[in-house]
Protein backbone atom coordinates (compact mmCIF):
# COMPACT_ATOMS: atom_id res chain seq x y z
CA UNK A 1 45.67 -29.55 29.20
CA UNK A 2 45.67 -33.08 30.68
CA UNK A 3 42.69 -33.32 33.04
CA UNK A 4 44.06 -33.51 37.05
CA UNK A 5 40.89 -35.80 37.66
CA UNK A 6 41.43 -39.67 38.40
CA UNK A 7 39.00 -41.60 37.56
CA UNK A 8 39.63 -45.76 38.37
CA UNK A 9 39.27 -48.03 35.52
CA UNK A 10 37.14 -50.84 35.45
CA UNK A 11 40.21 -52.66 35.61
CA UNK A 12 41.88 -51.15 38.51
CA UNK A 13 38.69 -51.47 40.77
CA UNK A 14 39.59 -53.95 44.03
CA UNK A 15 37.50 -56.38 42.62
CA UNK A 16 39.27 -57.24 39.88
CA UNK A 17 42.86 -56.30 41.21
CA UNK A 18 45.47 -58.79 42.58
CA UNK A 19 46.52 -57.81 45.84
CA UNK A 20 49.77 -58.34 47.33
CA UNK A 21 50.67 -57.43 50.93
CA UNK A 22 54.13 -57.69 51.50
CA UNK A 23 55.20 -54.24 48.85
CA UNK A 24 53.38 -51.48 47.10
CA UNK A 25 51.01 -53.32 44.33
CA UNK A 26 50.58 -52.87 41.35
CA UNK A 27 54.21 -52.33 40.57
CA UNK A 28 55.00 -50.93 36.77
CA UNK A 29 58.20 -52.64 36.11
CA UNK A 30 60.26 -52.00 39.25
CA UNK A 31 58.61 -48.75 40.28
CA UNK A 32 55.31 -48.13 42.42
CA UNK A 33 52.08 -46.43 40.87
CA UNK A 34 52.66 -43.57 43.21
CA UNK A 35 56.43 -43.17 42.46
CA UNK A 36 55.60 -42.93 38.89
CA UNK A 37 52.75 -40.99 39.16
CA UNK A 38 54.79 -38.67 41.77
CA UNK A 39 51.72 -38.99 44.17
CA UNK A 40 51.86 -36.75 47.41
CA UNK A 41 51.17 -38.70 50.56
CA UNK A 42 47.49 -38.24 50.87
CA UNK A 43 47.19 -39.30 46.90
CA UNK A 44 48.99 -42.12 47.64
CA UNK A 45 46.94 -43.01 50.63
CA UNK A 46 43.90 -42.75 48.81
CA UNK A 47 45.07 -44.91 46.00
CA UNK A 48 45.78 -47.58 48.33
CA UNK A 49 42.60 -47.23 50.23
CA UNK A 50 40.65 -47.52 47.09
CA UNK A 51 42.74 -50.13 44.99
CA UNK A 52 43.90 -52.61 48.26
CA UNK A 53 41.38 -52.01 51.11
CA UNK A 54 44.75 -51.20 52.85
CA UNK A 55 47.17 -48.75 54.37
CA UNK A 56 49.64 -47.70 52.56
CA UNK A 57 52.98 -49.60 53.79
CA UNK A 58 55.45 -47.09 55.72
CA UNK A 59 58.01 -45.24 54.02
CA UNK A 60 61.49 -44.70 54.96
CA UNK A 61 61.67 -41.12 54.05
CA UNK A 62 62.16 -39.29 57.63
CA UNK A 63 60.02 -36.37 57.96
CA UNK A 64 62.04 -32.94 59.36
CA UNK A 65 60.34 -30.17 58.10
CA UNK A 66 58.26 -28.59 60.76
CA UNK A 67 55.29 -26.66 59.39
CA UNK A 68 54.79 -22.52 60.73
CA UNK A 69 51.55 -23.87 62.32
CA UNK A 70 53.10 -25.98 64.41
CA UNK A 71 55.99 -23.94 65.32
CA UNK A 72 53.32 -21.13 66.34
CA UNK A 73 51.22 -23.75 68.37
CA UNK A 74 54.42 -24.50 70.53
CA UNK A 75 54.94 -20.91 70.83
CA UNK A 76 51.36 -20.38 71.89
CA UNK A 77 51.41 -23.46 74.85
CA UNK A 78 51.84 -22.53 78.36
CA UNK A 79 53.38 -26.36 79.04
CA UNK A 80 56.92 -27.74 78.09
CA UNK A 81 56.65 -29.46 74.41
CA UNK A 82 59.01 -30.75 72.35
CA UNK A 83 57.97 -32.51 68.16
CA UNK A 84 59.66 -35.33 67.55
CA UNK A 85 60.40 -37.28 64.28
CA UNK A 86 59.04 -41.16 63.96
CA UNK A 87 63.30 -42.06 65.34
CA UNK A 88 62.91 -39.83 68.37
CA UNK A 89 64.70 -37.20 66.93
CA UNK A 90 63.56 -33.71 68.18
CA UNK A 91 63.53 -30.98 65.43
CA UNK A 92 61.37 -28.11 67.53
CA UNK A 93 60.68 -27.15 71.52
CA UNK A 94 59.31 -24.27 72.67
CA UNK A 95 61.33 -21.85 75.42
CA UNK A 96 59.57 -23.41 78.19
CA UNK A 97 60.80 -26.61 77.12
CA UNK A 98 64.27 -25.34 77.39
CA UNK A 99 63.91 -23.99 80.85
CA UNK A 100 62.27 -26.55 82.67
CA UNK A 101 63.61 -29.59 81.03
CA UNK A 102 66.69 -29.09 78.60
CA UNK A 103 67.95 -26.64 75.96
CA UNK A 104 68.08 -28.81 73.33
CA UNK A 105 69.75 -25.68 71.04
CA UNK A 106 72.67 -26.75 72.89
CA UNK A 107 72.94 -29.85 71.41
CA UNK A 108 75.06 -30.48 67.85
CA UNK A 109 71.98 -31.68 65.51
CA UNK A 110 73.34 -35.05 65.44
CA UNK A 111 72.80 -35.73 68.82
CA UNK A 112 69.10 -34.55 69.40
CA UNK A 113 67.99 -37.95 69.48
CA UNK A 114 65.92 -38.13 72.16
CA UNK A 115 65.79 -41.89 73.25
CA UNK A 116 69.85 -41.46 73.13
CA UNK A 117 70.03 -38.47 75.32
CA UNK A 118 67.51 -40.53 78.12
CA UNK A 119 69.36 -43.53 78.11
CA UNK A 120 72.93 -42.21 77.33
CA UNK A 121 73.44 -38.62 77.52
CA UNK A 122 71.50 -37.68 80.40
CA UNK A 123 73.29 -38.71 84.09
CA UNK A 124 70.90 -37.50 85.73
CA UNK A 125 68.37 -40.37 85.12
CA UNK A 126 70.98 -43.29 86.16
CA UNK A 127 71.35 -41.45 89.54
CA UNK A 128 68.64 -43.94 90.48
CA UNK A 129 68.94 -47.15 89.36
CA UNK A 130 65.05 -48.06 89.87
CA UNK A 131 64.06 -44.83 87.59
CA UNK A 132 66.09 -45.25 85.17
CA UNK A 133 65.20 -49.03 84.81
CA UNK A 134 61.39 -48.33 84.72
CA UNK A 135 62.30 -45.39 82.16
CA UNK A 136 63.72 -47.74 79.96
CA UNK A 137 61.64 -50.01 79.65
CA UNK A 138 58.96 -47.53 79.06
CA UNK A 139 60.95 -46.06 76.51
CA UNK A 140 61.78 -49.10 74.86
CA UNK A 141 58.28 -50.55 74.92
CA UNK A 142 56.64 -47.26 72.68
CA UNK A 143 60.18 -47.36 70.71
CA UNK A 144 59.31 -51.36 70.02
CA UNK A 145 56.15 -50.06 68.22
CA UNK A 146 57.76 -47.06 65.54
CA UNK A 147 60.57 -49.27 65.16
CA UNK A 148 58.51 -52.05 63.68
CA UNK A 149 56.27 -49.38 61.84
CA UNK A 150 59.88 -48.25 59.64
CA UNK A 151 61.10 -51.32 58.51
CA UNK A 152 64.35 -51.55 56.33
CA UNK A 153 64.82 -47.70 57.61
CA UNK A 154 68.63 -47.17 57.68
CA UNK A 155 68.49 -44.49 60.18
CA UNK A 156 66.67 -46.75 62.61
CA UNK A 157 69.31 -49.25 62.29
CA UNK A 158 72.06 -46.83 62.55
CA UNK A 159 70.63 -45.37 66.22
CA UNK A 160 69.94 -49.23 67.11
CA UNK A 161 74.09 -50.12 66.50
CA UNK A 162 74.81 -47.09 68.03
CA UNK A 163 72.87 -47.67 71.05
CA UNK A 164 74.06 -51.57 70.94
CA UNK A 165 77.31 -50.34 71.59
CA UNK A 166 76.95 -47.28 73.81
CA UNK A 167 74.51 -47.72 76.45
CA UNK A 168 74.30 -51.71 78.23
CA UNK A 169 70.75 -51.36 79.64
CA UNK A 170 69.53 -51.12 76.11
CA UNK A 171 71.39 -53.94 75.20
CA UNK A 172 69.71 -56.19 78.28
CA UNK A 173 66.08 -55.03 77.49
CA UNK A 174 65.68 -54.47 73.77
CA UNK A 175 65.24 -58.20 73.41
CA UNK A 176 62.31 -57.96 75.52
CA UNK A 177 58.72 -58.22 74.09
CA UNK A 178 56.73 -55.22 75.73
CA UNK A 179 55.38 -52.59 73.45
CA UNK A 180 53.06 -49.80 74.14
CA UNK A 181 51.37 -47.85 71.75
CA UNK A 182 51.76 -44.05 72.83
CA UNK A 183 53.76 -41.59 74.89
CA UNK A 184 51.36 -41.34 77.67
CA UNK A 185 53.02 -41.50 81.48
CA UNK A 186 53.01 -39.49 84.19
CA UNK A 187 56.80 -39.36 85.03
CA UNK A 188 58.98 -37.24 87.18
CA UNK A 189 61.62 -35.37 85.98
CA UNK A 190 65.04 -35.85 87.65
CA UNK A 191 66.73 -33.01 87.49
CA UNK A 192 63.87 -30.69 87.37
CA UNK A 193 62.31 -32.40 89.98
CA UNK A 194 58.89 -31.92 88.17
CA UNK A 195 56.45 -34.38 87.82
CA UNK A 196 54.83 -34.32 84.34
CA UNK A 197 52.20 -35.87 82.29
CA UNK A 198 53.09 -37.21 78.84
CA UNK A 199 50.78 -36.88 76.00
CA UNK A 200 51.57 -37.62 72.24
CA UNK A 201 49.88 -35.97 68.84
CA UNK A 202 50.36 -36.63 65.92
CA UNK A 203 50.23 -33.48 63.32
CA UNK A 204 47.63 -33.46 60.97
CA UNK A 205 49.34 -33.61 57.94
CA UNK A 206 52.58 -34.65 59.26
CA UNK A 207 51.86 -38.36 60.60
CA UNK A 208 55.50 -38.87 60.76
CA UNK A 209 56.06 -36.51 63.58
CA UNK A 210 54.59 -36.74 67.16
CA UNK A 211 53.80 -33.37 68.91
CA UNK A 212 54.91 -34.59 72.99
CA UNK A 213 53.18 -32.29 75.76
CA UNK A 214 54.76 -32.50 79.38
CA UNK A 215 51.57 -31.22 81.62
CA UNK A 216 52.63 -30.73 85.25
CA UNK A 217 50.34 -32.52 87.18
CA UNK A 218 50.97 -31.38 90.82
CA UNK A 219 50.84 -27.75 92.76
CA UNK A 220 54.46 -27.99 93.03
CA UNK A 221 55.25 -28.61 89.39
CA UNK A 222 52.67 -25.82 88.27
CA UNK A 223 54.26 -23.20 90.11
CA UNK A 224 57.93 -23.95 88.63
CA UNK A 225 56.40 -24.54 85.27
CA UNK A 226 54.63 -20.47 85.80
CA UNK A 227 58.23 -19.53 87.15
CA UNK A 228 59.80 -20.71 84.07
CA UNK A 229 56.94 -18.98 82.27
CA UNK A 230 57.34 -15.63 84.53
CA UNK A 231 61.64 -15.93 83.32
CA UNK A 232 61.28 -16.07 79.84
CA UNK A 233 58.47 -13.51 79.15
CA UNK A 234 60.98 -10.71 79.85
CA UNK A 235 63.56 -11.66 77.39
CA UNK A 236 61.60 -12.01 74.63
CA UNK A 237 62.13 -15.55 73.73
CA UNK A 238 59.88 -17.64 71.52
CA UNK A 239 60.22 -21.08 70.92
CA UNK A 240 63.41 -22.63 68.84
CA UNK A 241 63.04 -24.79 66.17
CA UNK A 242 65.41 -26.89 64.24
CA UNK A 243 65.44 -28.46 61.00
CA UNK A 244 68.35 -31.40 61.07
């Protein structure tokens, strides 16, 4: 039996390999090391760690599978939380989630895109013009960052047409330069009249997917978020997940 060890030649140590930036190096004809070698994505993080000094570049494959850990850990949370793929596409929520903020279960699959349903879908948020400017340019600034981290991605540039054509105030601001790196915010919701506080995780294991928390961060908002809790304990309900 072939051994399962890998142990670097003197030939493929970084000292002595070529590097190349701009695509996965070395290539073996048109194919990457860790395609032929059918690496998993911590192998093929390691290799490039150890042959390039590097990250390995981003890949386009879009990451939908949510693990029974996770889906337990939403159960488990006594605050709305939704997981989220690198496009803003939400795949699980837990039944507080539902109650307080939307039932996304209600949604075809195709239209779970979450950056879609604030900008477009949602009428609640262009009740007031001055929230629903200042939410979209929030949006748009952490959307700035995983768009640029997905390059080439054909489902990004699908959602980016789509939105082109669909929604105008994406069209004015998506231009713009600001980025921020995470989800953080304390925001109020509109129709839930909650005020929550954003926080972002990423899965260990699943660094495609972002884990978003919604902690309510006044006495009013805690008591509906406990009501919420206080409805869906008698029914049973445990959180809904969805794989697209």
């Amino acid at each position: 039996m072939a051994s399962l060890y890998f142990v670097p030649s003197r030939k493929m140590c970084p000292t002595s390999m070529p590097r190349n930036s701009s695509s996965e190096a070395p290539q073996l004809g048109h194919r990457s090391p860790s395609t032929t070698l059918r690496m998993s994505a911590d192998e093929r993080e390691y290799l490039f760690a150890l042959v390039q000094h590097r990250p390995a570049p981003p890949t386009q494959t879009r990451t939908e599978t949510v693990s029974p850990s996770i889906k337990r850990m939403l159960d488990a949370l006594a605050v709305p939380a939704i997981l989220l793929t690198a496009r803003w596409d939400v795949i699980a929520w837990n039944s507080i989630a539902i109650k307080v903020i939307r039932d996304y279960s209600a949604l075809p699959p195709g239209q779970r895109n979450l950056l879609r349903i604030l900008l477009v879908e949602d009428e609640a948020y262009r009740q007031n013009a001055e929230l629903y400017e200042s939410t979209a340019r929030r949006l748009l600034a952490k959307f700035r960052v995983d768009y640029s981290q997905a390059p080439g991605d054909p489902a990004f540039e699908e959602l980016i047409a789509d939105l082109g054509v669909s929604c105008p105030i994406f069209n004015r601001l998506w231009g713009l330069a600001e980025v921020v790196g995470t989800h953080e915010a304390i925001v109020t919701h509109p129709r839930a009249g909650m005020m929550f506080e954003h926080s972002s995780y990423v899965p260990e294991g699943s660094p495609k997917q972002r884990l978003i928390i919604f902690t309510p961060c006044n006495d009013a908002s805690v008591a509906k978020v406990r009501e919420a809790i206080a409805e869906t304990k008698p029914s049973g309900r445990r959180s809904s997940a969805h794989v697209n």
